[in-house]
Protein backbone atom coordinates (compact mmCIF):
# COMPACT_ATOMS: atom_id res chain seq x y z
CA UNK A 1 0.00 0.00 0.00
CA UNK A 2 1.08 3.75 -0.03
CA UNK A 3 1.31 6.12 2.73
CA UNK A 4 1.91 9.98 3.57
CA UNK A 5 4.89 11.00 5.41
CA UNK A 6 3.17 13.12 9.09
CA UNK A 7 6.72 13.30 10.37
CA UNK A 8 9.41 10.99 11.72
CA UNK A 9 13.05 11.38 13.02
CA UNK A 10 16.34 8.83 12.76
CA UNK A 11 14.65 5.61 11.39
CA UNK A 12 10.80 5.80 12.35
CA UNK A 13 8.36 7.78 10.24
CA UNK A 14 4.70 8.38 11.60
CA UNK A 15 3.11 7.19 8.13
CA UNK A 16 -1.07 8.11 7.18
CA UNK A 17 -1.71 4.42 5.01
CA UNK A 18 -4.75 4.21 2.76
CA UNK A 19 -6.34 1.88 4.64
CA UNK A 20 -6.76 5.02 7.40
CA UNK A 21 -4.20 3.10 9.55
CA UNK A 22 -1.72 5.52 11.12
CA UNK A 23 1.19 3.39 11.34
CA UNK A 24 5.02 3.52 13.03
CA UNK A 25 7.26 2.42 10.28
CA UNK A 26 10.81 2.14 9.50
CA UNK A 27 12.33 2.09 6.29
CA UNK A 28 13.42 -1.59 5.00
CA UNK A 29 17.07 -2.35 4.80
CA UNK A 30 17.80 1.53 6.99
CA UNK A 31 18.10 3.01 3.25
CA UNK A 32 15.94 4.47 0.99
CA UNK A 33 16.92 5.31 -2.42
CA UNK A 34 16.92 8.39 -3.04
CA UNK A 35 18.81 11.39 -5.19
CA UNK A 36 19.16 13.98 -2.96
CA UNK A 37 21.80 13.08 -0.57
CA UNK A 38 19.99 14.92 2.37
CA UNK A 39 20.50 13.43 5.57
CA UNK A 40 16.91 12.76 6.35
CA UNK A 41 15.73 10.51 3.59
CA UNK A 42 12.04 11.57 4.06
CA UNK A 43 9.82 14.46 5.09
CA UNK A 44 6.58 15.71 5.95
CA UNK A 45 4.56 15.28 2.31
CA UNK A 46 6.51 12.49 0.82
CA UNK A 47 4.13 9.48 -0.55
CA UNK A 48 5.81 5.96 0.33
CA UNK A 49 5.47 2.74 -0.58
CA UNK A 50 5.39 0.38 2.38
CA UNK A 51 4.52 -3.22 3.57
CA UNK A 52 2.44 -3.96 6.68
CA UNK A 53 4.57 -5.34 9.42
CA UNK A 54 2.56 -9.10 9.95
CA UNK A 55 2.67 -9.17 13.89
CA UNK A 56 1.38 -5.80 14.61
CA UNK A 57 -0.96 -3.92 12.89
CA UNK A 58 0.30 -0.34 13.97
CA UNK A 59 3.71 -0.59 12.60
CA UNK A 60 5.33 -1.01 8.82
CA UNK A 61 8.19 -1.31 6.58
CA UNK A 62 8.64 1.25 4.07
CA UNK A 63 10.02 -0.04 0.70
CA UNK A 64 10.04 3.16 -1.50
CA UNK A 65 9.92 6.57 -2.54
CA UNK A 66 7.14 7.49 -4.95
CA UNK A 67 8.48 10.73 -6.97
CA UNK A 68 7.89 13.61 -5.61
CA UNK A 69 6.05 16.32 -8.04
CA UNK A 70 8.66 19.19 -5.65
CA UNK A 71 10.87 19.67 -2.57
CA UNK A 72 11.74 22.44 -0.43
CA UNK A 73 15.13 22.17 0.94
CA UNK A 74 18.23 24.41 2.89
CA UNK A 75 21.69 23.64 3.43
CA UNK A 76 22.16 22.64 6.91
CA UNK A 77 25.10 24.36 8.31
CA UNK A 78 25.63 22.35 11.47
CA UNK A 79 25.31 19.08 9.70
CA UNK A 80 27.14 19.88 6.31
CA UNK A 81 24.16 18.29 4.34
CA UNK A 82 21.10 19.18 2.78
CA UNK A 83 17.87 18.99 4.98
CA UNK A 84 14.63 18.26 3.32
CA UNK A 85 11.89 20.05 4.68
CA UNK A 86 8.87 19.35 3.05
CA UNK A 87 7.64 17.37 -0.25
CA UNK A 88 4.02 18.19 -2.46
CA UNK A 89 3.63 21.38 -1.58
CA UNK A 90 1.27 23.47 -3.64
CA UNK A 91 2.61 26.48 -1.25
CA UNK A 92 5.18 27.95 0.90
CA UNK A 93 4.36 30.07 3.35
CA UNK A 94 7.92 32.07 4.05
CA UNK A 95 6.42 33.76 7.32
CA UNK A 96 8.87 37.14 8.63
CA UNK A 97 7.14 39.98 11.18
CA UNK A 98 8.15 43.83 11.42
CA UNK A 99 9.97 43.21 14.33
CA UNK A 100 10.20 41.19 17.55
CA UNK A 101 12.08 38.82 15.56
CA UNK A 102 14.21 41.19 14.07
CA UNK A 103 12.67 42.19 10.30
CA UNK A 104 15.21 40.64 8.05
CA UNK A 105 14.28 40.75 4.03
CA UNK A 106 17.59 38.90 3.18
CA UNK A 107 16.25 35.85 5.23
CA UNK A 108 13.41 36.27 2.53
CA UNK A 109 15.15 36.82 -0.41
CA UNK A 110 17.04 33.68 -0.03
CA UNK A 111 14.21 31.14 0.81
CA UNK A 112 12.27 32.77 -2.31
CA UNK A 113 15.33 32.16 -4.18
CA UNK A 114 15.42 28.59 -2.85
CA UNK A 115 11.38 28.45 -3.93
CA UNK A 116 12.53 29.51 -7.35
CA UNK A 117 14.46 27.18 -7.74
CA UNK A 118 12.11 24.14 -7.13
CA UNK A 119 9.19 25.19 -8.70
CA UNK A 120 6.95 25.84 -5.82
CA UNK A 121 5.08 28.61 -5.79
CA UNK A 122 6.33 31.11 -2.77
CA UNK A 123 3.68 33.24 -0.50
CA UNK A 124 5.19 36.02 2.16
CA UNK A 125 3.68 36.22 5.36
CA UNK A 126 4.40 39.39 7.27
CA UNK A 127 2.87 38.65 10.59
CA UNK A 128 2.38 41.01 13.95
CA UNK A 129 0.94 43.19 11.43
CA UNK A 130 -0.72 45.19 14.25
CA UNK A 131 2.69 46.44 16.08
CA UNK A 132 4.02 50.01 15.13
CA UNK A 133 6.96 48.70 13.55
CA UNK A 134 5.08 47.56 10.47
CA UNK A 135 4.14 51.02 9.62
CA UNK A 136 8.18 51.77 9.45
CA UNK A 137 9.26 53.08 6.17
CA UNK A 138 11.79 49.90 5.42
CA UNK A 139 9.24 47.17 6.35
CA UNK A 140 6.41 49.20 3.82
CA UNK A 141 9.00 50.11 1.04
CA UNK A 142 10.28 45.80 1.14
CA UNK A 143 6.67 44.65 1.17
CA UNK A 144 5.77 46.59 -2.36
CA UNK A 145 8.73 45.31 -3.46
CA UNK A 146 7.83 41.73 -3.32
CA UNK A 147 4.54 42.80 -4.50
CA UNK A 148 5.83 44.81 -7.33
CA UNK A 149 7.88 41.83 -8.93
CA UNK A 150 4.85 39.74 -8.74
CA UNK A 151 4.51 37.62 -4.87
CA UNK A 152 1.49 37.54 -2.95
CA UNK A 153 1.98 39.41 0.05
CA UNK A 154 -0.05 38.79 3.29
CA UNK A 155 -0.15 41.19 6.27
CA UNK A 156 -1.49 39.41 9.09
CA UNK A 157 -2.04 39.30 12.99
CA UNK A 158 -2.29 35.78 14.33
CA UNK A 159 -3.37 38.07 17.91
CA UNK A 160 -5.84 40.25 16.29
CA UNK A 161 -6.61 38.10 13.21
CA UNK A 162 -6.01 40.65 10.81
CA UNK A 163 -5.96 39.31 7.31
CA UNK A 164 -6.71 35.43 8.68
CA UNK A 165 -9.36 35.38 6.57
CA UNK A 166 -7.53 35.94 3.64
CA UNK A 167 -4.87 33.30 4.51
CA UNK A 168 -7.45 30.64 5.32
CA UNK A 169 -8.71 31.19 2.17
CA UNK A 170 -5.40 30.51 0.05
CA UNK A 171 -5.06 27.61 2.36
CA UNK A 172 -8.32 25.75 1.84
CA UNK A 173 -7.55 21.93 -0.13
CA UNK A 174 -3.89 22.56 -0.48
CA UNK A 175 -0.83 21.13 1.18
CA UNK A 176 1.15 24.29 2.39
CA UNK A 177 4.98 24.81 4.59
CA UNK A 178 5.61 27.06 6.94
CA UNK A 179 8.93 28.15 6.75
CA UNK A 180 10.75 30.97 9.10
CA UNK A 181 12.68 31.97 11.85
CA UNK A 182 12.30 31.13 15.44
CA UNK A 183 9.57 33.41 17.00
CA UNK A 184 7.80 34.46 13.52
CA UNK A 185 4.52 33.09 15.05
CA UNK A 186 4.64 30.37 12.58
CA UNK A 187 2.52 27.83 15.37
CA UNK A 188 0.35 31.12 16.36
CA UNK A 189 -1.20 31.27 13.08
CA UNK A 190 -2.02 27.75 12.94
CA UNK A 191 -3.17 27.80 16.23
CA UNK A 192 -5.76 30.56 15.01
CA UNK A 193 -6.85 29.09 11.91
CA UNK A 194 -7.85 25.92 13.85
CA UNK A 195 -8.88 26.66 17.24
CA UNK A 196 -8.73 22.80 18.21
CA UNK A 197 -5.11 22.61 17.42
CA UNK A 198 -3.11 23.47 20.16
CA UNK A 199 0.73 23.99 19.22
CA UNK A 200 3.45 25.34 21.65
CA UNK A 201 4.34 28.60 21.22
CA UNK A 202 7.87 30.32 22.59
CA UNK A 203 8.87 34.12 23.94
CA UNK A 204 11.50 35.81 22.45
CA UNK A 205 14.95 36.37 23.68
CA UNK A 206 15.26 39.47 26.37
CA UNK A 207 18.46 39.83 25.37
CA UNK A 208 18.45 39.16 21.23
CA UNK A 209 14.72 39.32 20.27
CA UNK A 210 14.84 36.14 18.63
CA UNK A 211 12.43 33.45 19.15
CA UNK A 212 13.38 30.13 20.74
CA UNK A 213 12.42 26.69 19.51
CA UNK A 214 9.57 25.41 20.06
CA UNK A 215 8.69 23.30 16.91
CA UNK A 216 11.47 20.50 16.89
CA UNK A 217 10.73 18.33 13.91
CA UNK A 218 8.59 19.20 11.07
CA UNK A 219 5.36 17.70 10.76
CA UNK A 220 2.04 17.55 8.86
CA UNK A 221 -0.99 18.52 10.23
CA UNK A 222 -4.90 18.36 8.33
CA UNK A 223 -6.73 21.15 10.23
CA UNK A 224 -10.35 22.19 9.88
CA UNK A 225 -10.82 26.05 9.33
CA UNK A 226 -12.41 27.85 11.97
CA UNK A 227 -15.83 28.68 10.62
CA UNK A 228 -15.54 32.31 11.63
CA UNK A 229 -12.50 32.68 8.77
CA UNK A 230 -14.18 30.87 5.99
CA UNK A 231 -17.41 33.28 6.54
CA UNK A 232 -19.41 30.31 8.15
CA UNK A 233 -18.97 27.54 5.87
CA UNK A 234 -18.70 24.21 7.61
CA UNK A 235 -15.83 21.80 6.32
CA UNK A 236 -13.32 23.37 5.13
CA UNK A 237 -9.51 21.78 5.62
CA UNK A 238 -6.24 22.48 4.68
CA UNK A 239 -3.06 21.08 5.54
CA UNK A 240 -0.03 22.41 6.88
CA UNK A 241 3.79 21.26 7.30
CA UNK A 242 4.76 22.98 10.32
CA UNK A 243 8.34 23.33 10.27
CA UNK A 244 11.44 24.11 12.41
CA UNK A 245 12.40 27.61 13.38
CA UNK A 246 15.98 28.79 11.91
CA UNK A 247 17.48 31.52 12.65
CA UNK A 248 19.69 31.34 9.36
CA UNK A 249 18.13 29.80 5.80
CA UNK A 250 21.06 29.04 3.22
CA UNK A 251 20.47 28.17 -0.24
CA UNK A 252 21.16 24.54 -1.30
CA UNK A 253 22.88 23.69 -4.80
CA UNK A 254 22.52 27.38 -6.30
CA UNK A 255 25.77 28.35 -7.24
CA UNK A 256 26.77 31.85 -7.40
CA UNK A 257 26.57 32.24 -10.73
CA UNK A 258 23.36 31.04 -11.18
CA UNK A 259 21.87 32.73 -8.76
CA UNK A 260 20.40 35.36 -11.04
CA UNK A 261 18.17 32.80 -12.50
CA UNK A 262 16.04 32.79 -8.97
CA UNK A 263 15.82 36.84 -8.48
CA UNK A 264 12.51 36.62 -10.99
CA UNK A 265 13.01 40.36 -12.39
CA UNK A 266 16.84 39.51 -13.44
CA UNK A 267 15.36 37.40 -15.91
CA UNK A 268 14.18 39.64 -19.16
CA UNK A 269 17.20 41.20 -18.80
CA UNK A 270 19.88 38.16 -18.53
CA UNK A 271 21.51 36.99 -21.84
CA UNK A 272 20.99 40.95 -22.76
CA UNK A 273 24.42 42.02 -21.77
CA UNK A 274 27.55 42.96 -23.62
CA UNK A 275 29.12 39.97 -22.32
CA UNK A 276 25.88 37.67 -22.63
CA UNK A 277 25.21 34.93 -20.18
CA UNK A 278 28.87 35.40 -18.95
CA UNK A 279 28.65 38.88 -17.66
CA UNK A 280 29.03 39.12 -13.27
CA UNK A 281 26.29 41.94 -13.55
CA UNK A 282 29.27 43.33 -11.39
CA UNK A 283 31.52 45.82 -12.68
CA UNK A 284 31.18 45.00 -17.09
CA UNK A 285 30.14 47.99 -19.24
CA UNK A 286 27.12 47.39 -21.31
CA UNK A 287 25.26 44.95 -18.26
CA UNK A 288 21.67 45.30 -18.86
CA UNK A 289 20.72 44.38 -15.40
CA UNK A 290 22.78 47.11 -13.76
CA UNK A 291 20.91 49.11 -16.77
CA UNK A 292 17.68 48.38 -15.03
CA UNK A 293 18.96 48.70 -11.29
CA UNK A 294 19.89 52.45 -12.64
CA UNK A 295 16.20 52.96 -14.78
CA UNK A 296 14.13 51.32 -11.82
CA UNK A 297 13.40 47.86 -13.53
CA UNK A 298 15.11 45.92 -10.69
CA UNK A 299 14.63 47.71 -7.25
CA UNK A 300 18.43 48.67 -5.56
CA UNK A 301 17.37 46.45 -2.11
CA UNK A 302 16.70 43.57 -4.24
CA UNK A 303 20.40 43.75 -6.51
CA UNK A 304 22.38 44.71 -3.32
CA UNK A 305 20.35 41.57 -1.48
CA UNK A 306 21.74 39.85 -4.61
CA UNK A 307 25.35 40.76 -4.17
CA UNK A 308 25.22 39.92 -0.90
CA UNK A 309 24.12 36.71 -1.41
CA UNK A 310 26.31 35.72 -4.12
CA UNK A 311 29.33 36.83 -2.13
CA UNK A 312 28.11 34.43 0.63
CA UNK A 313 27.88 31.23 -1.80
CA UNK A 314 31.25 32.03 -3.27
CA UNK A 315 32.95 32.84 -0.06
CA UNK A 316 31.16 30.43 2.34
CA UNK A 317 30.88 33.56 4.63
CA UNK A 318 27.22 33.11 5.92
CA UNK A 319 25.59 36.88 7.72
CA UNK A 320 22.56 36.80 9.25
């Protein structure tokens, strides 16, 4: 039979089988094939193959991978190997606030580029939409400039449920990540959108203002909207990978000189330089995208988060 990855650590996978068995199962032989070379061989969204285990009816073997239609992945910095996060997503939600964790658009612009990369289809979540900070000039003047190259941007209060509605409604039937750093609210908001969920939530550092863990391991959840965001209509689900908190997301096999390819307004103008597809975009005469940086067709935040970014993937120098 197949199953759906919930979650799992090490060896044992919590594993939703068709037969609406939840079962315990390990994976046959301790490997999986698999092309990746992550060191978790499955996550939260992957579709498995598996046998039932013939003494006990809770517990199986799984035997193999179906494909997976996407992936969202970072480079684990700590391990030195790529973590899977989540598998099947028709969204990710890349959740940041205005402050209290820290705003940090680079944070953003890399797990978009990431997003790019894979084919899934990026949303940004600015939560804590109600404190004053989000009226600051920086955290307005980023936000249009998602918009303005073409994201979905939702502002958002998981304490006064500002714009809920909206989210529940882009959530509704889909299989959605949450992706962000520690203290985002990313276990807040689903905590809101289905009021019989109860997930840990964590206070922020005194001293650094960052959030502390409180979401170990990802993990899959089907909720059932509150009835109050989906304008009273009974039913509706959606399903969520909650993931782990980071306080630092770096790109996985996106080399510096491809990284243009992921900044989506780069694109008309790549291939358009003097020097063609060989041009840095750096310091050559004749570079059409420093032609558009200068005539407003790429926004100056978004090429110097670019520079920034590529210097970190040659150099191995990570910032926050």
């Amino acid at each position: 039979m197949q199953g759906l990855i919930l979650n799992g650590s090490k060896n044992v996978f919590e594993v939703e089988c068709d037969d609406d068995i939840t079962r315990d199962c390990s994976i046959k032989g301790k490997v999986l094939k698999t092309d990746g070379g992550y060191y978790n061989p499955l996550a939260p969204g992957d579709i498995v193959e598996l046998d039932e285990a013939t003494l006990e009816e809770e517990k199986g073997q799984i035997t193999a991978l179906v494909p997976r239609r996407n992936e969202y992945v970072r480079w684990n910095i700590k391990k030195r190997l790529p973590q899977l996060l989540a598998a099947n997503l028709d969204y990710l939600l890349i959740v940041t606030t205005p402050d209290q964790p820290p705003f940090r658009p680079r944070f953003i612009d890399r797990a978009l580029a990431q997003a790019e990369y894979q084919k899934i289809t990026p949303v940004i979540v600015c939560n804590k939409y109600d404190i004053p900070a989000a009226q600051d000039d920086e955290v307005q003047e980023q936000l249009h400039i998602w918009e303005n190259i073409g994201y979905t941007v939702l502002r958002l209060s998981a304490k006064t449920g500002e714009g809920m509605m909206d989210l529940a409604a882009l959530l509704s039937n889909k299989l959605t990540a949450l992706v962000g750093q520690s203290g985002v609210g990313k276990s807040s908001i689903i905590n809101v959108l289905d009021n019989n969920v109860v997930l840990k939530t964590g206070s922020l550092s005194q001293k650094y203002g960052r959030g502390c863990h409180t979401t170990t391991k990802g993990s899959l959840m089907h909720i059932r909207v509150d009835e109050a965001l989906t304008g009273g209509i009974r039913g509706v689900t959606a399903n969520i990978i909650d993931t782990p908190g980071v306080r630092r997301f770096l790109l996985h096999d996106i080399s510096a000189e491809n990284l243009a390819l992921y900044f989506r307004e780069f694109k008309p103008f790549l291939g358009k330089c003097a020097f063609g597809m060989s041009c840095s975009h750096l310091t050559e005469r004749d570079c059409a995208v420093r032609q558009a940086v200068e005539e407003g067709h790429i926004s100056r935040n978004r090429y110097d988060s670019w520079q920034r970014i590529q210097e970190e993937l040659r150099t191995g120098s990570f910032e926050d």
